[in-house]
N, C-alpha and C. Protein backbone atom coordinates (compact mmCIF):
# COMPACT_ATOMS: atom_id res chain seq x y z
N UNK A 1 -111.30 -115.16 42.30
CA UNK A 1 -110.83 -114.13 41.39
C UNK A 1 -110.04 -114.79 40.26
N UNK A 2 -110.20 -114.44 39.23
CA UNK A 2 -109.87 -114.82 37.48
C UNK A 2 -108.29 -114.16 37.51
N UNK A 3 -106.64 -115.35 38.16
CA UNK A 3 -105.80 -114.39 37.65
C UNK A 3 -105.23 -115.03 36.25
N UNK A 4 -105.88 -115.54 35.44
CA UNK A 4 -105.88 -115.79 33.98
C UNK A 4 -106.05 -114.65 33.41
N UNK A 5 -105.07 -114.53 31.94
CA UNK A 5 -104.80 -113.41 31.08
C UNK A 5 -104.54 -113.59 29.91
N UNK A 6 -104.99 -115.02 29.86
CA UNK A 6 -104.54 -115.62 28.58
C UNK A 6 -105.66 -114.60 27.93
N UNK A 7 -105.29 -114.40 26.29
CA UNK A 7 -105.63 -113.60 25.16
C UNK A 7 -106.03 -112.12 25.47
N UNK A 8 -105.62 -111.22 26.46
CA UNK A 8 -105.65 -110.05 26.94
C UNK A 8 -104.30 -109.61 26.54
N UNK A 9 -103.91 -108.28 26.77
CA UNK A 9 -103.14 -107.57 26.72
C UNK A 9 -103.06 -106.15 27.74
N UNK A 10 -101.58 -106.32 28.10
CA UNK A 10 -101.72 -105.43 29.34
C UNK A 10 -100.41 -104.51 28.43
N UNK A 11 -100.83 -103.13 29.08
CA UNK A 11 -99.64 -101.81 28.33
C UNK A 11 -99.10 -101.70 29.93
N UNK A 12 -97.64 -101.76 30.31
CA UNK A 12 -97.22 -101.30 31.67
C UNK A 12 -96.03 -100.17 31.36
N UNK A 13 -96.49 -98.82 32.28
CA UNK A 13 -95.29 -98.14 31.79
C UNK A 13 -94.34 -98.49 32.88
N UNK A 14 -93.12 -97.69 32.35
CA UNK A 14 -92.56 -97.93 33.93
C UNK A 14 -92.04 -99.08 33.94
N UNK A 15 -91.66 -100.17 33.05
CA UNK A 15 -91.82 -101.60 32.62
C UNK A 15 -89.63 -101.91 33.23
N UNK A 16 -89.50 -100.58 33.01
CA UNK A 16 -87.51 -100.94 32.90
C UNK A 16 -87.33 -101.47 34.26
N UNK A 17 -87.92 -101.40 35.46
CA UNK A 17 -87.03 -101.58 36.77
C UNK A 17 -88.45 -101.93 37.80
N UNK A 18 -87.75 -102.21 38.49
CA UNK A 18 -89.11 -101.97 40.42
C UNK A 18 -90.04 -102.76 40.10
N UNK A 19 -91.44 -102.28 40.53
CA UNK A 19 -92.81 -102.95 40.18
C UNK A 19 -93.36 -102.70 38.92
N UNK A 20 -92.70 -102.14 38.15
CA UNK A 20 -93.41 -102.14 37.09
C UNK A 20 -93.06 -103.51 36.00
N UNK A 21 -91.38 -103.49 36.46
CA UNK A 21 -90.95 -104.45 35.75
C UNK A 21 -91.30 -105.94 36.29
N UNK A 22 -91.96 -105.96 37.14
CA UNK A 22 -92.20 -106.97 38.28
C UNK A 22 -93.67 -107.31 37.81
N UNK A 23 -94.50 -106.47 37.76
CA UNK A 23 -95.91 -106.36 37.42
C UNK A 23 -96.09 -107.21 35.52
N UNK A 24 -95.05 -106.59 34.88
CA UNK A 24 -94.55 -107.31 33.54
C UNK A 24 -94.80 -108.71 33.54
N UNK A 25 -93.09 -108.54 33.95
CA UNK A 25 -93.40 -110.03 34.33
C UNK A 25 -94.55 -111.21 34.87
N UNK A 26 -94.91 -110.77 35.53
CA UNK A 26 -96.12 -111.51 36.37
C UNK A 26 -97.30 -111.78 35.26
N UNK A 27 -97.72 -110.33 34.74
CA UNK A 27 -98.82 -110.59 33.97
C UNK A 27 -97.98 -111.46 32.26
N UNK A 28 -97.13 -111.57 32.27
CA UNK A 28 -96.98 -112.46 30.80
C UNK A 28 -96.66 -114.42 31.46
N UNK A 29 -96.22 -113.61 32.59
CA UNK A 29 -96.51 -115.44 32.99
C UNK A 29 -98.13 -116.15 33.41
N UNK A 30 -98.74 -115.28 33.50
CA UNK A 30 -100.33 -115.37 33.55
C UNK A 30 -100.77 -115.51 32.01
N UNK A 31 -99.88 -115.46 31.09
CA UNK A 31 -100.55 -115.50 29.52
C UNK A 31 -100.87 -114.13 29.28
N UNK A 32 -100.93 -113.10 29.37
CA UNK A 32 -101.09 -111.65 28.63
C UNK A 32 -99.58 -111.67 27.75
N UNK A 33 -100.03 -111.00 26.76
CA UNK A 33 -99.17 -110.31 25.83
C UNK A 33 -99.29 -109.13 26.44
N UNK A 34 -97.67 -108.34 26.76
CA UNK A 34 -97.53 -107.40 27.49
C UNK A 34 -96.28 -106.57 26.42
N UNK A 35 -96.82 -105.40 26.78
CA UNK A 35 -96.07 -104.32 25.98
C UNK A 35 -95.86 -103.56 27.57
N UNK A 36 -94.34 -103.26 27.12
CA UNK A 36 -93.74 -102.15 27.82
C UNK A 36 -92.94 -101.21 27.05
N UNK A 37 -93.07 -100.11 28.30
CA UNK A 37 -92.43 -98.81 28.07
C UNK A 37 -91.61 -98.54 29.48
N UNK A 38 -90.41 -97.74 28.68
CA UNK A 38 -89.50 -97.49 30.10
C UNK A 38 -88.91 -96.00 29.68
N UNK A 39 -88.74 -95.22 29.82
CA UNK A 39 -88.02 -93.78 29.90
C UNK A 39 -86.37 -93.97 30.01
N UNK A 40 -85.50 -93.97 29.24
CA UNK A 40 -83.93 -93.88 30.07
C UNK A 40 -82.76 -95.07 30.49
N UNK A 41 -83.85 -96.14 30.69
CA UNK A 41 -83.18 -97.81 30.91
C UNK A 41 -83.33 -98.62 29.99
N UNK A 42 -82.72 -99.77 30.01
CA UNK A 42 -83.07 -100.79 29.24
C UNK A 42 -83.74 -101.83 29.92
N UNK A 43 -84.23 -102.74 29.47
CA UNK A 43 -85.82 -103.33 30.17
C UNK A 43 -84.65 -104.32 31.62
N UNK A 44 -83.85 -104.42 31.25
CA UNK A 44 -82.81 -104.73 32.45
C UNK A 44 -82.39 -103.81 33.47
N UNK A 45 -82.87 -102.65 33.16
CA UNK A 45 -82.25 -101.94 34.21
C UNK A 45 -80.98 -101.07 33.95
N UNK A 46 -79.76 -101.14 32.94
CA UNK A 46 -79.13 -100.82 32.93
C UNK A 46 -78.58 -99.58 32.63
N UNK A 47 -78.67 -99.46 31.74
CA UNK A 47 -78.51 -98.28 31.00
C UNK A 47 -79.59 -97.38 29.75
N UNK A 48 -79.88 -96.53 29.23
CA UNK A 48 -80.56 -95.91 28.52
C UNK A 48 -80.47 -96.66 27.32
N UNK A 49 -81.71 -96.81 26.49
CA UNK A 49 -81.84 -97.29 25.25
C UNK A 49 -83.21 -96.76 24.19
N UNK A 50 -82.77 -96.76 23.61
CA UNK A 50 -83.97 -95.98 22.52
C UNK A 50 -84.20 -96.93 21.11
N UNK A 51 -84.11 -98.50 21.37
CA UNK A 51 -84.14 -99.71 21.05
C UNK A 51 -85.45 -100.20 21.42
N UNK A 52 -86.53 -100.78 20.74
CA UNK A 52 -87.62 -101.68 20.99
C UNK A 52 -86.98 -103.16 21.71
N UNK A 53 -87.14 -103.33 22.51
CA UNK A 53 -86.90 -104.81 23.57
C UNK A 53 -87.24 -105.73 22.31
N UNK A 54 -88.66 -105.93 21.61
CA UNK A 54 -88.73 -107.18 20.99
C UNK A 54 -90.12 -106.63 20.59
N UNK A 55 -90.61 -107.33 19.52
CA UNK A 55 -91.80 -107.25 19.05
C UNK A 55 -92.83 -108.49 18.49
């Protein structure tokens, strides 16, 4: 099984906390360019933000 991701792109919602933020991670250390979305947190977990992480 192919877990290479180099020049793909993965959208994860759910990206602020748990497996989603876990799933993130994983796939940009595989080489995907990964966009997240989170509802309420900041991509740390902490508190609410209505701030883009990075672009």
């Amino acid at each position: 099984m192919n877990m290479n991701f180099e020049g793909k792109v993965a959208i994860v919602t759910g990206a602020g906390r748990g497996l989603g933020r876990e799933q993130a991670l994983l796939l940009g250390r595989r080489g995907a360019r990964v966009m997240v979305n989170d509802l309420g947190v900041e991509i740390n977990g902490s508190r609410s933000s209505e701030q883009p992480a990075a672009e």
